[in-house]
Protein backbone atom coordinates (compact mmCIF):
# COMPACT_ATOMS: atom_id res chain seq x y z
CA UNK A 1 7.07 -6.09 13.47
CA UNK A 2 4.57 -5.46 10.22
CA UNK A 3 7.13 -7.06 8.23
CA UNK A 4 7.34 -10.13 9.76
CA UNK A 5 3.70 -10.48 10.08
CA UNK A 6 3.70 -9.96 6.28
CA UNK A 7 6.59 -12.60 5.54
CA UNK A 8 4.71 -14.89 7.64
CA UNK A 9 1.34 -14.31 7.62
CA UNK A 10 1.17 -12.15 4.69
CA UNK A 11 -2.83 -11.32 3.96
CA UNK A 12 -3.29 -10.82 8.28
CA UNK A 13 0.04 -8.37 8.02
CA UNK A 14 -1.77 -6.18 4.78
CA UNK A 15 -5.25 -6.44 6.45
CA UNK A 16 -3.61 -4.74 9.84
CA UNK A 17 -1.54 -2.28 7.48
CA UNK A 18 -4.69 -0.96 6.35
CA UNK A 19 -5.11 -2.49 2.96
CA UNK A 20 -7.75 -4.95 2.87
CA UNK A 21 -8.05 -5.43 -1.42
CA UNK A 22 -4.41 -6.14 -1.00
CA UNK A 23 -4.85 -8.65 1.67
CA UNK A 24 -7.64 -9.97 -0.48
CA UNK A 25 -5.36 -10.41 -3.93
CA UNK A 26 -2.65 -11.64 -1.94
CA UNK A 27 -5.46 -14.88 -0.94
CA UNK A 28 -5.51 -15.10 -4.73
CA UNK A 29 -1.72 -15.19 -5.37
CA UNK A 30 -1.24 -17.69 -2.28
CA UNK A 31 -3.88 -20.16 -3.62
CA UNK A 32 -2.47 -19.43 -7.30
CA UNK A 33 1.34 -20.02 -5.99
CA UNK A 34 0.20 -23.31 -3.73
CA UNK A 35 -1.18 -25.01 -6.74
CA UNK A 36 2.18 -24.25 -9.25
CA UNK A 37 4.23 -24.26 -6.58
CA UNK A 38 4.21 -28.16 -6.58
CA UNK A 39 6.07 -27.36 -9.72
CA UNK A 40 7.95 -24.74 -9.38
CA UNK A 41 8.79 -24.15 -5.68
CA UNK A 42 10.11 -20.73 -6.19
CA UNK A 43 7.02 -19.56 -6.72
CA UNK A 44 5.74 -20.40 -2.83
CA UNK A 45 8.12 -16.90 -2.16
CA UNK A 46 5.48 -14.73 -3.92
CA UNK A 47 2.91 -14.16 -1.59
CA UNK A 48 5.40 -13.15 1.03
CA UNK A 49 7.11 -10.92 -1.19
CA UNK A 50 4.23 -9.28 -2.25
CA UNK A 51 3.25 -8.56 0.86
CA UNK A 52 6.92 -7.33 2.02
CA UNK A 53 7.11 -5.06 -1.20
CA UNK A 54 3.36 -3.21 -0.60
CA UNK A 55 3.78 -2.75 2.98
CA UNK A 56 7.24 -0.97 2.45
CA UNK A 57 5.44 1.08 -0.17
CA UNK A 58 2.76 2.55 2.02
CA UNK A 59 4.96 3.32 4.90
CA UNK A 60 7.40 5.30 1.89
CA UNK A 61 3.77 6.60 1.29
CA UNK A 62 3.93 8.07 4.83
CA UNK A 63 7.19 9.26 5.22
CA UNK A 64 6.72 10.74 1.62
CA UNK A 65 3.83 12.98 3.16
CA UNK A 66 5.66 14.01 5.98
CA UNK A 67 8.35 15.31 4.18
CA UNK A 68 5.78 17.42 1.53
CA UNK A 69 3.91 18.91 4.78
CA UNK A 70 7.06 19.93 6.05
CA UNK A 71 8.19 21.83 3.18
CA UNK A 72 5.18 23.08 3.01
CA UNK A 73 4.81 24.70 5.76
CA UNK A 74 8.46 25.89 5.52
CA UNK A 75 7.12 27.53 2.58
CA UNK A 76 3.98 29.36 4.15
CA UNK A 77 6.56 30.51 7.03
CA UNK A 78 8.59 32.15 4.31
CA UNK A 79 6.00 33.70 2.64
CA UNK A 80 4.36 34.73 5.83
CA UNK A 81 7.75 36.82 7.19
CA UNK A 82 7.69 38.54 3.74
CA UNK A 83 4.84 40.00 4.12
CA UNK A 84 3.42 38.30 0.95
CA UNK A 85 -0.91 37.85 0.65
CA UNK A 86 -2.75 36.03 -1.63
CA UNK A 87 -1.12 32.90 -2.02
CA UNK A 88 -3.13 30.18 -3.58
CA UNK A 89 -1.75 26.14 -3.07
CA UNK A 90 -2.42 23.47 -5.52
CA UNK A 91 -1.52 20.09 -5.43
CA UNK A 92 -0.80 17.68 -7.71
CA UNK A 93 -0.56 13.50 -7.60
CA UNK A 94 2.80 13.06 -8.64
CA UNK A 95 6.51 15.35 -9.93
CA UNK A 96 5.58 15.01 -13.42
CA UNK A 97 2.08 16.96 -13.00
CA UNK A 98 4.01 19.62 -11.55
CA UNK A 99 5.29 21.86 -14.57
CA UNK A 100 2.24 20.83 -16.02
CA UNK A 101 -0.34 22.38 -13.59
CA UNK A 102 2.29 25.28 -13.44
CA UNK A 103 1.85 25.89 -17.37
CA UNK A 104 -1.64 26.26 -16.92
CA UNK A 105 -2.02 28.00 -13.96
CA UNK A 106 0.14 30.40 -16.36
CA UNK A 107 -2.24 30.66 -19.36
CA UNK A 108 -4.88 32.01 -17.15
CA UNK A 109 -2.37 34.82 -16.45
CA UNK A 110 -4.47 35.64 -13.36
CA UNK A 111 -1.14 35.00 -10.83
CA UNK A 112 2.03 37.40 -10.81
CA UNK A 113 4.38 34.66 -9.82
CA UNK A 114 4.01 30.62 -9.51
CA UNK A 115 6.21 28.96 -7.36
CA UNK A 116 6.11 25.03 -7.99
CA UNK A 117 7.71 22.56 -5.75
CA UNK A 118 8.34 18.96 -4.82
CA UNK A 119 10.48 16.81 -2.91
């Protein structure tokens, strides 16, 4: 239903997706588009796909979270039934800060093992 409210009506759909500074840019890009797009028509599709594009992306977002919590917490079950203490999480924004944070987590040499992970 979001997504037709965003093809529609795309700065109401972003504003009840929870992203009001999209909602407000895409008021930009709708009076930007309605005064070219007496010129060039295709350009009367931008708002709208805008709006399509960023709510898809925040409810990846979501389903991206889910699936890092649940490996997570696979992980902590794991450790748990090996009887393992002392286990310190980190987390990083994105996969490529990942072998990063790992390498320096390392030069501290205060851990025995590192364990880095990501879906």
């Amino acid at each position: 239903m979001i997504y037709v409210l965003a093809a529609l009506l795309p700065p109401l759909g972003l504003l009840l997706n929870g992203q009001p500074f999209s909602a407000i840019f895409n008021l930009v890009l709708i009076v930007f588009c309605l005064v070219f797009g007496l010129i060039f028509h295709v350009l009367l599709l931008v708002p709208s796909a805008h709006a399509l594009i960023v709510v898809h992306m925040k409810r990846e977002d979501r389903r991206h979270r889910e699936v890092v919590e649940e490996c997570r917490i696979a992980f902590l079950g794991e450790i748990e039934a090996r009887h393992i203490t002392n286990v310190d999480l980190f987390e990083v924004p994105g996969s490529f800060e990942i072998p990063l944070h790992a390498q320096i987590l390392a030069k501290t040499r205060r851990y025995t093992a590192i364990v880095a992970a990501g879906p």
